[in-house]
C-alpha atoms as a PDB file:
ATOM      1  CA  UNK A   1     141.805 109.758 180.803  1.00  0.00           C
ATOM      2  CA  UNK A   2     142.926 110.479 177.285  1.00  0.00           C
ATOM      3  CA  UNK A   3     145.407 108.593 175.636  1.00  0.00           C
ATOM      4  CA  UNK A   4     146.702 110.803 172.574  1.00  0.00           C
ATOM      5  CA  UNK A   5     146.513 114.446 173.411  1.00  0.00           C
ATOM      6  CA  UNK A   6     147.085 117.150 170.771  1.00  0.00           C
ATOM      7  CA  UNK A   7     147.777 120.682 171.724  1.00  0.00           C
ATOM      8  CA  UNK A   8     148.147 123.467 169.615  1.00  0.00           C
ATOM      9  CA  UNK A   9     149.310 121.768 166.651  1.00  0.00           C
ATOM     10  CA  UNK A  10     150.533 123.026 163.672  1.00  0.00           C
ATOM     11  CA  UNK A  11     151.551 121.543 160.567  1.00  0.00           C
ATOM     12  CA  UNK A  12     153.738 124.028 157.557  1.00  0.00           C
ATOM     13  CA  UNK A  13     154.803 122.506 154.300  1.00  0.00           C
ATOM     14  CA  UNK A  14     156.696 123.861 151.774  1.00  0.00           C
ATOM     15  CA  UNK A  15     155.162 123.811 148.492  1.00  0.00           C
ATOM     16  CA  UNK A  16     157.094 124.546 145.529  1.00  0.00           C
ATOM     17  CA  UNK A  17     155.877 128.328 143.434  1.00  0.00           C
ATOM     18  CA  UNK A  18     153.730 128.758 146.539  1.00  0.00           C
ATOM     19  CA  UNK A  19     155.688 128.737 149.840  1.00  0.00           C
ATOM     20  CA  UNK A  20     154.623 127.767 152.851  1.00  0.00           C
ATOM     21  CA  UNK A  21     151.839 126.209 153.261  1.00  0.00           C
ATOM     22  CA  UNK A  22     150.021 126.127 157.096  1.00  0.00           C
ATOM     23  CA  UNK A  23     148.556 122.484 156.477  1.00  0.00           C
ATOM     24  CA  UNK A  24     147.097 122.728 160.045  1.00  0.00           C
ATOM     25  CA  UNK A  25     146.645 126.067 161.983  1.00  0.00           C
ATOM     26  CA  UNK A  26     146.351 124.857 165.602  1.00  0.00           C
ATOM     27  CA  UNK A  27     144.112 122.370 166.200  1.00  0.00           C
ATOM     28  CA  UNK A  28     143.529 120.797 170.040  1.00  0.00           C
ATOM     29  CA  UNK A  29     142.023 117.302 169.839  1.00  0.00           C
ATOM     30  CA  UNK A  30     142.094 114.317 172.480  1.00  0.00           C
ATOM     31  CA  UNK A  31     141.484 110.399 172.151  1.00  0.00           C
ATOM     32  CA  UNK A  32     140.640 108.134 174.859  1.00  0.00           C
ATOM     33  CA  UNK A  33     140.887 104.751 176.081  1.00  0.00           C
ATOM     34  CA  UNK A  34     137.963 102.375 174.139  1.00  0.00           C
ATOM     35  CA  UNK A  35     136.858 106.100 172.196  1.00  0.00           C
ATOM     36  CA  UNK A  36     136.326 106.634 168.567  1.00  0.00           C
ATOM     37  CA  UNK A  37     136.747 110.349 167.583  1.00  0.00           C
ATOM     38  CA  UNK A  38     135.772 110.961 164.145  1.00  0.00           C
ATOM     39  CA  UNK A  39     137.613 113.686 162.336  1.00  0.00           C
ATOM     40  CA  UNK A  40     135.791 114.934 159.100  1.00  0.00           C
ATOM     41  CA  UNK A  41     136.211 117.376 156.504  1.00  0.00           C
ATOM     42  CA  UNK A  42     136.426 118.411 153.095  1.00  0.00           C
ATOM     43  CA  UNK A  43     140.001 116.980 150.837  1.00  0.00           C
ATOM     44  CA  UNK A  44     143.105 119.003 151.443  1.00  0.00           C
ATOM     45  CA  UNK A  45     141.927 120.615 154.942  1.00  0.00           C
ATOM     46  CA  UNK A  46     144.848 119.096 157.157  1.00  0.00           C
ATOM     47  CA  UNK A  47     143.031 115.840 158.421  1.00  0.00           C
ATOM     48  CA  UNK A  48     146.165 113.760 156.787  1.00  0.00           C
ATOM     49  CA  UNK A  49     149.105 115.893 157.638  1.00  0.00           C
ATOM     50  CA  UNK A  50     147.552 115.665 161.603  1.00  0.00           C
ATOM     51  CA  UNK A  51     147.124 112.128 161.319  1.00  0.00           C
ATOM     52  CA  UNK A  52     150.881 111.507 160.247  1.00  0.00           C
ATOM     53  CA  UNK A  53     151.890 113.668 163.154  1.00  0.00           C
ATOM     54  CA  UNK A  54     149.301 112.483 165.875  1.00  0.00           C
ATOM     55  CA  UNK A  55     151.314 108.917 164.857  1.00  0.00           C
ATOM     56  CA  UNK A  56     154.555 110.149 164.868  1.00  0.00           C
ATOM     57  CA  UNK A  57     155.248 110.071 160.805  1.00  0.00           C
ATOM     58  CA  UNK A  58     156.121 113.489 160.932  1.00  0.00           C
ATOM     59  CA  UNK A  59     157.234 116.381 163.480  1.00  0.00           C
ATOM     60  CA  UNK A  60     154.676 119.236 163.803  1.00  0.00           C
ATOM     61  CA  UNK A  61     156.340 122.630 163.192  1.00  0.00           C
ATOM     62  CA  UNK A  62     154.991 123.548 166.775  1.00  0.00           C
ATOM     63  CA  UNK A  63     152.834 122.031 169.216  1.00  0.00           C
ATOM     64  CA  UNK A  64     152.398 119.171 171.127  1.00  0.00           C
ATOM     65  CA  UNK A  65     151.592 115.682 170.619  1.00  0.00           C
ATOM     66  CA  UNK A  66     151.660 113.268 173.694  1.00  0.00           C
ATOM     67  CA  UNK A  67     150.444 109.261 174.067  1.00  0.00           C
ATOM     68  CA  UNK A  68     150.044 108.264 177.658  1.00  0.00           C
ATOM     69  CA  UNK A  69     151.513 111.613 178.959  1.00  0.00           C
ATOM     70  CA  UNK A  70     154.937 110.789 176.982  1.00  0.00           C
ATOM     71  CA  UNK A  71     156.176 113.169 173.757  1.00  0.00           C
ATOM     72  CA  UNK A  72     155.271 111.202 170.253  1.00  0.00           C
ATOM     73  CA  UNK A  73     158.519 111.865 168.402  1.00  0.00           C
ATOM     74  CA  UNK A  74     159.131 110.915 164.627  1.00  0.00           C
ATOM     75  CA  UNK A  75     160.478 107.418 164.101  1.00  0.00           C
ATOM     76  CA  UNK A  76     163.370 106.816 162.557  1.00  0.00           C
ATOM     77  CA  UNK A  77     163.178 104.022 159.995  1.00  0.00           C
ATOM     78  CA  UNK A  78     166.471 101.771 162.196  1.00  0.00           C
ATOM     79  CA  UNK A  79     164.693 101.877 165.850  1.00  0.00           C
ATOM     80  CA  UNK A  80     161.046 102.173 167.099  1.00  0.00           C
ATOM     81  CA  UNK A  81     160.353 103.136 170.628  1.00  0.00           C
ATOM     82  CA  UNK A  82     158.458 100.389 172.440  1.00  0.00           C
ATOM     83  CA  UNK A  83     156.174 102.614 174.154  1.00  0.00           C
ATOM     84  CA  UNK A  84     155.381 104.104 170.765  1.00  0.00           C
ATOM     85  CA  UNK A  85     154.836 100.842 169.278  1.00  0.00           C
ATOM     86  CA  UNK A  86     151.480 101.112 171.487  1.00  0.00           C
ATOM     87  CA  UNK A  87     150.138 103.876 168.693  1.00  0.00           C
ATOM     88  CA  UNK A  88     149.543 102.499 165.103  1.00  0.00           C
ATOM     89  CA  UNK A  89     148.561 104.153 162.178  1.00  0.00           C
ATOM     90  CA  UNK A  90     146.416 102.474 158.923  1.00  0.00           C
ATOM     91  CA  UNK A  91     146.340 104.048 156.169  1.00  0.00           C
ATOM     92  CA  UNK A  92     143.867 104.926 153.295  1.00  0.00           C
ATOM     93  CA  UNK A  93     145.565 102.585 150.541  1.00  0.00           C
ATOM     94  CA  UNK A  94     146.443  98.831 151.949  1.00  0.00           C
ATOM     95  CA  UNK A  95     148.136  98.380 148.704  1.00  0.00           C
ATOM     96  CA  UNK A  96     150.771 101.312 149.414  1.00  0.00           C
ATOM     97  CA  UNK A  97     151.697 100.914 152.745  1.00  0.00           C
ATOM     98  CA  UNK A  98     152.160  97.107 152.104  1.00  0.00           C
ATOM     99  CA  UNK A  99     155.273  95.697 150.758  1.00  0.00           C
ATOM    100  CA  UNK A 100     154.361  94.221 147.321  1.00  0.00           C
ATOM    101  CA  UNK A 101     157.685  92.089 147.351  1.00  0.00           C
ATOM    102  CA  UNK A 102     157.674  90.571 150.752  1.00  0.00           C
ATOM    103  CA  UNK A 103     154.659  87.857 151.939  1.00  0.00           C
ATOM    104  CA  UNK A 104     151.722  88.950 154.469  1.00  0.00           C
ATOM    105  CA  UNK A 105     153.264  87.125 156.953  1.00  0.00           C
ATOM    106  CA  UNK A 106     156.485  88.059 157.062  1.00  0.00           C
ATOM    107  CA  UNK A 107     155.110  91.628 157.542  1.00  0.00           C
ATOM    108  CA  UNK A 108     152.751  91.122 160.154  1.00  0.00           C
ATOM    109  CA  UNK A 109     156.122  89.763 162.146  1.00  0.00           C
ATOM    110  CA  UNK A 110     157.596  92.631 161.988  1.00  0.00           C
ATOM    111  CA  UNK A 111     155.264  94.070 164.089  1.00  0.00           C
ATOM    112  CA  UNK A 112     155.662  90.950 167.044  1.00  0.00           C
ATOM    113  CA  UNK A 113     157.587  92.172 169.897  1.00  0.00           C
ATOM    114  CA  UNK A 114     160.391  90.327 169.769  1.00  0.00           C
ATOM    115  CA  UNK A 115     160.533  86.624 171.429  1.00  0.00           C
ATOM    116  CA  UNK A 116     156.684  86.567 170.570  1.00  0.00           C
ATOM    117  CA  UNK A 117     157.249  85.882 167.046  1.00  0.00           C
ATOM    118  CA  UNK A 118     155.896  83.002 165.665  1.00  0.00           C
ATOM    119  CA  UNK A 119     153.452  81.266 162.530  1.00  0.00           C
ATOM    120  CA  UNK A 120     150.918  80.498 165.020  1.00  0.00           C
ATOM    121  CA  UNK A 121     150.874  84.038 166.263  1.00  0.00           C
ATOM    122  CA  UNK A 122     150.480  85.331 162.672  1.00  0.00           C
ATOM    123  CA  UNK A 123     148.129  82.969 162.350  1.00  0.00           C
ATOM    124  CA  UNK A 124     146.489  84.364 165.180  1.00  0.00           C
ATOM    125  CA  UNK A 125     146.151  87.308 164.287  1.00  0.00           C
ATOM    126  CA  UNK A 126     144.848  86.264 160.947  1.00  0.00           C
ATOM    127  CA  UNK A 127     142.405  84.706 162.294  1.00  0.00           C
ATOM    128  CA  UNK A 128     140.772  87.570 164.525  1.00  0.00           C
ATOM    129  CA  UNK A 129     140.795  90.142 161.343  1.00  0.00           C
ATOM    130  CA  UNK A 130     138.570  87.406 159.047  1.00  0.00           C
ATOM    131  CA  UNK A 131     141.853  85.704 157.108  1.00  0.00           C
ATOM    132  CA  UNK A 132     142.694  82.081 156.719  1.00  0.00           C
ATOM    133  CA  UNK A 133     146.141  81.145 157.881  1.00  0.00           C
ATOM    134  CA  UNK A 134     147.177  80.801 154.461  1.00  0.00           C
ATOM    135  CA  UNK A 135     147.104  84.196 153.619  1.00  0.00           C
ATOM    136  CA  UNK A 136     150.081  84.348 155.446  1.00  0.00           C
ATOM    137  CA  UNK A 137     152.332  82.927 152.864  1.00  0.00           C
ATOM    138  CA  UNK A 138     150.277  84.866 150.279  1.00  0.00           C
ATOM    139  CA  UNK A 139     151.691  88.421 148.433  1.00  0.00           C
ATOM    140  CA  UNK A 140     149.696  91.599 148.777  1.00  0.00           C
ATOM    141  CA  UNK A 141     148.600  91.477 144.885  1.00  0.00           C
ATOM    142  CA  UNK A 142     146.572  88.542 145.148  1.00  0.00           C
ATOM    143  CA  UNK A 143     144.013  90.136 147.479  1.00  0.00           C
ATOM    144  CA  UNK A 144     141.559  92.337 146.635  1.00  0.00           C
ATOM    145  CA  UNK A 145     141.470  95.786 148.472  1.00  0.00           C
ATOM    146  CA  UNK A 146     139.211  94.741 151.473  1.00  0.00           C
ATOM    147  CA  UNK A 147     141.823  91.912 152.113  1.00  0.00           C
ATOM    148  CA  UNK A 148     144.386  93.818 151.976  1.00  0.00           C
ATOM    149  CA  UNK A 149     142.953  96.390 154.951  1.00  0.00           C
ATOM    150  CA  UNK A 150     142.272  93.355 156.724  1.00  0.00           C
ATOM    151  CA  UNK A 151     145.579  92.334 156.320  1.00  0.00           C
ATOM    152  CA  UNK A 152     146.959  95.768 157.553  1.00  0.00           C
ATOM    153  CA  UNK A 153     144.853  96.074 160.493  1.00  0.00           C
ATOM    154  CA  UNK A 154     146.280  92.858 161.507  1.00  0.00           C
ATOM    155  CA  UNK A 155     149.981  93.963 160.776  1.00  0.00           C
ATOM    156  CA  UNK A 156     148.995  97.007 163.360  1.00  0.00           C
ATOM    157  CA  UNK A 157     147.394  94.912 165.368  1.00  0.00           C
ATOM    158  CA  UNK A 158     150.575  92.526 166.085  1.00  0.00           C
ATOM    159  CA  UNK A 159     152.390  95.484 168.288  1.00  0.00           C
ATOM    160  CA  UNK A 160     149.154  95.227 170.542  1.00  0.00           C
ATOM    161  CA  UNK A 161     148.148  98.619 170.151  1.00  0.00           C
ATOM    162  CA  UNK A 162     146.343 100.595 172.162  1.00  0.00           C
ATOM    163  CA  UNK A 163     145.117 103.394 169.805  1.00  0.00           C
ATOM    164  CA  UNK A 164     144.973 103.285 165.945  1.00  0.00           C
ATOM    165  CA  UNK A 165     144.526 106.071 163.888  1.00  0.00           C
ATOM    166  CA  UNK A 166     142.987 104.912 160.591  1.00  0.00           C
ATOM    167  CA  UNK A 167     143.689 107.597 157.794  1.00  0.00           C
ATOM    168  CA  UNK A 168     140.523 107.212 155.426  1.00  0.00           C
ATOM    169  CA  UNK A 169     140.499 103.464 155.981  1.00  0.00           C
ATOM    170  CA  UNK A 170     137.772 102.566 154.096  1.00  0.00           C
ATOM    171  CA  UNK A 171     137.884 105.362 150.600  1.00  0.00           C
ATOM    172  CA  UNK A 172     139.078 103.029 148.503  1.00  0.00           C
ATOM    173  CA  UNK A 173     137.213 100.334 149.109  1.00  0.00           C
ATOM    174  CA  UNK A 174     133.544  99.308 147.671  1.00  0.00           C
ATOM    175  CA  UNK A 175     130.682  99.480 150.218  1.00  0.00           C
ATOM    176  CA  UNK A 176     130.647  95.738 151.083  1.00  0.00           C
ATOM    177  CA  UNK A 177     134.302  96.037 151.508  1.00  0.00           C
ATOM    178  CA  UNK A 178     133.185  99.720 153.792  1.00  0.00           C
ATOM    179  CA  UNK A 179     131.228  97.811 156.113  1.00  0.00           C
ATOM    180  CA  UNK A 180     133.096  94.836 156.842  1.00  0.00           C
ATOM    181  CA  UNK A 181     136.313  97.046 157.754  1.00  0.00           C
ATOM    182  CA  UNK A 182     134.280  99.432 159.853  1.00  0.00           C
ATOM    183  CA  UNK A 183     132.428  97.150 161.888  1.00  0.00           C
ATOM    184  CA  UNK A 184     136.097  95.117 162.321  1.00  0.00           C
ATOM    185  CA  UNK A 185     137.621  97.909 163.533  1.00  0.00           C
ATOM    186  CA  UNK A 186     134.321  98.642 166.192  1.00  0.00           C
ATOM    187  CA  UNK A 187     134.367  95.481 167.087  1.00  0.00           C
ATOM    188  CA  UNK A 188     138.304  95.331 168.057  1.00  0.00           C
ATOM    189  CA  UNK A 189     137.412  98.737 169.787  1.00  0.00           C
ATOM    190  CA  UNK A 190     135.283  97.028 172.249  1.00  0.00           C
ATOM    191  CA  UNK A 191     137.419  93.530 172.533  1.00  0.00           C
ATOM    192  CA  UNK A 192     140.431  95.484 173.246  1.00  0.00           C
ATOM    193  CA  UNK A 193     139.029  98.590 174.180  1.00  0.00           C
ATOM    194  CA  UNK A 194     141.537 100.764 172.096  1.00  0.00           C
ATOM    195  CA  UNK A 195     141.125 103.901 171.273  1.00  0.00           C
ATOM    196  CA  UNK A 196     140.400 104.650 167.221  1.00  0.00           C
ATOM    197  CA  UNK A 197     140.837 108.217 165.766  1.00  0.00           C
ATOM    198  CA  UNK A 198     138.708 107.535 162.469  1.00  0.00           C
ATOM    199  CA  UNK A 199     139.533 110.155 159.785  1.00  0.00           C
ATOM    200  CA  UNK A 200     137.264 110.206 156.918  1.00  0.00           C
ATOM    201  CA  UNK A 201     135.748 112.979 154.511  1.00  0.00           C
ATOM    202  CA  UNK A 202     132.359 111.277 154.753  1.00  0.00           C
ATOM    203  CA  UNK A 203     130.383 112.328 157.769  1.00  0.00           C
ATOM    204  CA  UNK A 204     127.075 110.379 157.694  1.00  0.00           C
ATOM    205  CA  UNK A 205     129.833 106.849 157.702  1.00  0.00           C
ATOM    206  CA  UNK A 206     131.307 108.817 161.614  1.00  0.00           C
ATOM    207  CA  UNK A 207     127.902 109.680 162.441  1.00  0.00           C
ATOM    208  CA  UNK A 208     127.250 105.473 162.676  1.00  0.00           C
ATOM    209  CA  UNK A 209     130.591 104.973 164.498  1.00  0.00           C
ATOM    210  CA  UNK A 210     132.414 108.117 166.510  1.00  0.00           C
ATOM    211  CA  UNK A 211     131.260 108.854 170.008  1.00  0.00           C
ATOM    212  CA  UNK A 212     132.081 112.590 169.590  1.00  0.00           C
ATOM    213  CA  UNK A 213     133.212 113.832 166.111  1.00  0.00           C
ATOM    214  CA  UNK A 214     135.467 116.974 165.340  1.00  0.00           C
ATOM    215  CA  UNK A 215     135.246 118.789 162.010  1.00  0.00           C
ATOM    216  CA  UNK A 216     138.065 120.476 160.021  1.00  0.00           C
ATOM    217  CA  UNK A 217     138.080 123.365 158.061  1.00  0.00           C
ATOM    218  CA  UNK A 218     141.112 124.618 156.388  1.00  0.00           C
ATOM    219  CA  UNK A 219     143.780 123.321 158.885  1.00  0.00           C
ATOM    220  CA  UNK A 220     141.728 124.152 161.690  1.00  0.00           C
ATOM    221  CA  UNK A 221     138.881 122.589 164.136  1.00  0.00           C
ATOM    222  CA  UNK A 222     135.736 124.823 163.806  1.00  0.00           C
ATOM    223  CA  UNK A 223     133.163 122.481 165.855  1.00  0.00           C
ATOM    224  CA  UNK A 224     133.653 119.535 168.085  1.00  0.00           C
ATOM    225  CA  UNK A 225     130.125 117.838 169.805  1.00  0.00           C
ATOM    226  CA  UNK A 226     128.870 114.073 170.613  1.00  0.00           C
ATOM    227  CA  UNK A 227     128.053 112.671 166.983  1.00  0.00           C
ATOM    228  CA  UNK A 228     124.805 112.254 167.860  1.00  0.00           C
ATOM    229  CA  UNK A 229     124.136 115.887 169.058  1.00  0.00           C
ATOM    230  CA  UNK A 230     126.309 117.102 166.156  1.00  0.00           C
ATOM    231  CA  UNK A 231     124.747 115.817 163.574  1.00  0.00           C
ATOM    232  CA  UNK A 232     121.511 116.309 165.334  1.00  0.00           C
ATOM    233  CA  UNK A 233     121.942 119.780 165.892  1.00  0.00           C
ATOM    234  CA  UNK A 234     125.418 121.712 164.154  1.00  0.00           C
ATOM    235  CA  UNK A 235     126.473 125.087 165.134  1.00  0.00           C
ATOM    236  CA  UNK A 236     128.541 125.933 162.747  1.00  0.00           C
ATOM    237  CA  UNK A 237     127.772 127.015 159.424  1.00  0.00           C
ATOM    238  CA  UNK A 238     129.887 124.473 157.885  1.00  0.00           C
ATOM    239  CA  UNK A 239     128.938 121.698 159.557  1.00  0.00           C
ATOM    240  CA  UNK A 240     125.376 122.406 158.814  1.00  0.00           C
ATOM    241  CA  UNK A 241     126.430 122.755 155.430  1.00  0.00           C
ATOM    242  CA  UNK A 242     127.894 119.552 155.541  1.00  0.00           C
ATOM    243  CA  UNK A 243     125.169 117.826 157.768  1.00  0.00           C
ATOM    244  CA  UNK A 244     122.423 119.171 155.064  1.00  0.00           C
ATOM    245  CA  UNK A 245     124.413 118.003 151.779  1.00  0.00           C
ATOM    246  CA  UNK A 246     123.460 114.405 153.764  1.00  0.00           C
ATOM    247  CA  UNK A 247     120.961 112.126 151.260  1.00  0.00           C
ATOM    248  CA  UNK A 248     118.035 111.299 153.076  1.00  0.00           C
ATOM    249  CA  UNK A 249     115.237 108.823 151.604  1.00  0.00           C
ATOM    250  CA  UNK A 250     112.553 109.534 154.030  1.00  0.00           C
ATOM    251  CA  UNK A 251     112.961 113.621 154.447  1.00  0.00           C
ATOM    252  CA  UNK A 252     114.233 116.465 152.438  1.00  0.00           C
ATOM    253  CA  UNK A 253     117.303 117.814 153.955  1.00  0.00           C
ATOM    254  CA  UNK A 254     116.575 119.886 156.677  1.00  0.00           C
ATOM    255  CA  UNK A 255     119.619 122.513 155.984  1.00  0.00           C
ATOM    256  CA  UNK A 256     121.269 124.021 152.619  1.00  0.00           C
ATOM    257  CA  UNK A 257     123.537 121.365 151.005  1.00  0.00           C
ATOM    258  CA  UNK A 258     124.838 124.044 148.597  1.00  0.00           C
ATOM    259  CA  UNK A 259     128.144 126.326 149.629  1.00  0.00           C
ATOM    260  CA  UNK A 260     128.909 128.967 147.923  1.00  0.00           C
ATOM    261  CA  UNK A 261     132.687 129.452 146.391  1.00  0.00           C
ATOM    262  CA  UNK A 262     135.896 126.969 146.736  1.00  0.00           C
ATOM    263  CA  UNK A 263     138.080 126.265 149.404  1.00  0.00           C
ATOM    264  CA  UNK A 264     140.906 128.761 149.561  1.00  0.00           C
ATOM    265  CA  UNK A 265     144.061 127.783 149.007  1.00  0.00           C
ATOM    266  CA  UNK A 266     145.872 126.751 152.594  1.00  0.00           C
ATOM    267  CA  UNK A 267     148.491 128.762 151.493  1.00  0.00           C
ATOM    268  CA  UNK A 268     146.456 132.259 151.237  1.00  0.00           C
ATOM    269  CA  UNK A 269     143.876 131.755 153.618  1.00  0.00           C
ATOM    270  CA  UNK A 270     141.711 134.454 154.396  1.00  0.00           C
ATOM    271  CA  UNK A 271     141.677 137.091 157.567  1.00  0.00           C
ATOM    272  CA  UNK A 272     139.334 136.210 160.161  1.00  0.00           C
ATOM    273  CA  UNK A 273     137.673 133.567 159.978  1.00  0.00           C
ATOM    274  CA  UNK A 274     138.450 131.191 157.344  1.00  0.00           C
ATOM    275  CA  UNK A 275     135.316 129.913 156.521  1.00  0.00           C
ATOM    276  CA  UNK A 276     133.787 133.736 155.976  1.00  0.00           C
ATOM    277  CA  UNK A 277     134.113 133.998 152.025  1.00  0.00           C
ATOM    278  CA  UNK A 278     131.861 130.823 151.893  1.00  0.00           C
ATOM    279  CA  UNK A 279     129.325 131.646 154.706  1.00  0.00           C
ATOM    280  CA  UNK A 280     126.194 132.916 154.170  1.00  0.00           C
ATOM    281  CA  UNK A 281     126.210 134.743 157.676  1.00  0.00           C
ATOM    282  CA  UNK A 282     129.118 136.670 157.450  1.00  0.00           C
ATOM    283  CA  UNK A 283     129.452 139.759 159.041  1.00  0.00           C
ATOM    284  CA  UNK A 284     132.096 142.428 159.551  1.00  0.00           C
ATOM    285  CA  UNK A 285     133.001 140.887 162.840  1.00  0.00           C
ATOM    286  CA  UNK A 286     133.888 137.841 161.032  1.00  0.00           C
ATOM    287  CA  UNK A 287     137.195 139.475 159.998  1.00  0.00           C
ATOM    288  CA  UNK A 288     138.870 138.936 163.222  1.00  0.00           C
ATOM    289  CA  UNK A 289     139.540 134.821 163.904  1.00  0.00           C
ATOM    290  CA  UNK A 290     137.089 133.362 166.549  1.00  0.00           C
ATOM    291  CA  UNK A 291     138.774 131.111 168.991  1.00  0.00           C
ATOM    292  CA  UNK A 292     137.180 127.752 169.710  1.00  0.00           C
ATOM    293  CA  UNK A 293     135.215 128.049 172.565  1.00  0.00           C
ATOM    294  CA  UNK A 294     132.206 126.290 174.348  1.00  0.00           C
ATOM    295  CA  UNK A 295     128.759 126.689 173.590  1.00  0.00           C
ATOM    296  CA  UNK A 296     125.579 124.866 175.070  1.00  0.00           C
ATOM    297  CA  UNK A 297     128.373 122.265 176.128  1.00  0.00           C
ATOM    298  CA  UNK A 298     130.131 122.104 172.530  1.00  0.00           C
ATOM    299  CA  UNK A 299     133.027 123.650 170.986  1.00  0.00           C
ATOM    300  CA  UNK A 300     132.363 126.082 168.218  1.00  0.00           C
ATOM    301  CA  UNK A 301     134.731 128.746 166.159  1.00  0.00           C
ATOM    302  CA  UNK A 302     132.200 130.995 165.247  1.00  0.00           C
ATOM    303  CA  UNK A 303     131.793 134.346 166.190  1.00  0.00           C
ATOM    304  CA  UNK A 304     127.950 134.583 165.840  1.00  0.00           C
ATOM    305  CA  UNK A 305     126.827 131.010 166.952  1.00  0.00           C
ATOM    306  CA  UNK A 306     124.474 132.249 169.703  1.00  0.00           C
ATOM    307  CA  UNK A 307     122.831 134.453 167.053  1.00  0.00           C
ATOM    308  CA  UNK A 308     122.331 131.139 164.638  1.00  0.00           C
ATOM    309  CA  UNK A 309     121.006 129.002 167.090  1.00  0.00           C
ATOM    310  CA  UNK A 310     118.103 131.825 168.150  1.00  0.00           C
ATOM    311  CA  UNK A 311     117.248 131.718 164.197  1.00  0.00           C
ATOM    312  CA  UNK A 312     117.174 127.749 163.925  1.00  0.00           C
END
């Protein structure tokens, strides 16, 4: 059963000298009990804006997003719903979404239900992310960046979630700092088996931890597969794009790293298909949008995927 179910989400910003901006142009996605999703794609495609709504940050414009079968609604910064509570969010910089002026501890409270609250709960909790106790007293500043995600996966982890969505966890971080927060968060997947939406630009770090991985193009989903099988074997021209631009030590790349062009703005995006001006298989059917549908057991937005896959 899935836990967080999006449907038909979309996202519009307005963006000053350029209007309205579709951030994300109806994307489906679904996240399940003890399941990692990952959800990749290139910098300013929408992965961000859906995150902040699939937590209940923001409202989309339309769409629905549901946890458990109930509406996720925006919080207001005076009351959280409990059952809402169960759905935590970390973001990409531990240093912003901490409180430089109040101690680790203090925050990690917060997140307590109430008449749980206590040091030896914080210290807890602490304990199962890789912190001493006395970090609890310490201020956000004296921890390097590592430490501090650590810290705020154990402030989400004090509501007792029961999905996370981590927003580019791990960006900021160097790669010792990568893999220690990665294999945390797998490894509190599988204690509490929770389900983890991990949104990240960088698809060969999914490929070693998502059980099925969904890839964004400019606001919307274009291919959704089981990693393994996606990485193994794309459909879509992107993705291949993106699996080929891959470094590998023992092999040359077995697809074209190099796309052609730049990302259109979100705000002008192209007829058709949004991903034609930078394809290299383009055609004149491509000018009319392809939905997402199923092929060979995957979902694909491309009109001529059956073609590609005879020439592979």
């Amino acid at each position: 059963m899935s836990r967080l179910v999006m449907r038909d989400v979309r996202v519009e910003h307005r963006a000053r000298g350029r209007g309205t901006v579709l951030a994300v142009a109806g994307v489906d996605l679904r996240v399940g009990a003890g399941e990692v999703v990952g959800l990749v794609g290139e910098s300013g495609c929408g992965k961000s804006s859906l995150a902040r709504v699939a937590a209940g940050l923001s409202a989309p414009t339309a769409g629905t997003v549901a946890f458990d079968g109930e509406p996720v609604t925006p919080l207001g910064w005076r009351r959280r719903d409990t059952a809402q509570t169960k759905l935590q969010m970390i973001f990409q910089d531990p240093g912003g979404s901490l409180n430089p002026r109040r101690t680790v501890g203090s925050q990690i409270l917060d997140g307590i239900p109430p008449g749980e609250a206590s040091e030896d709960r914080v210290a807890r909790l602490l304990d199962r992310v890789g912190m001493p106790p006395e970090a609890a007293s310490g201020y956000p500043h004296q921890f390097s960046g590592g430490q501090r995600q650590r810290l705020a996966i154990a402030r989400a982890l004090a509501a007792e979630p029961e999905l996370i969505i981590a927003d580019e966890p791990v960006t900021a971080l160097d790669a010792s700092a990568q893999a220690q927060v990665v294999s945390l968060l797998l490894s509190l997947v599988r204690e509490l088996t929770m389900g983890l939406l991990f949104i990240s630009h960088d698809l060969a770090l999914v490929h070693d931890i998502a059980d099925r991985t969904a890839v964004m193009y400019l606001g919307k989903i274009v291919e959704e597969a089981p990693t393994r099988k996606l990485m193994a074997c794309p459909n879509h021209p992107y993705t291949r794009a993106l699996v080929g631009a891959i470094p590998r030590i023992s092999r040359a790349p077995m697809l074209p790293a190099v796309l052609r062009g730049e990302v259109p703005d979100p705000s002008s995006a192209p007829p058709g298909c949004r991903f034609r001006p930078r394809c290299p298989h383009a055609r004149e059917v491509c000018l009319t949008e392809p939905p997402l549908r199923e092929a060979g057991g995957d979902l694909v937005a491309c009109h001529r995927v059956e073609e590609l896959a005879d020439d592979r």
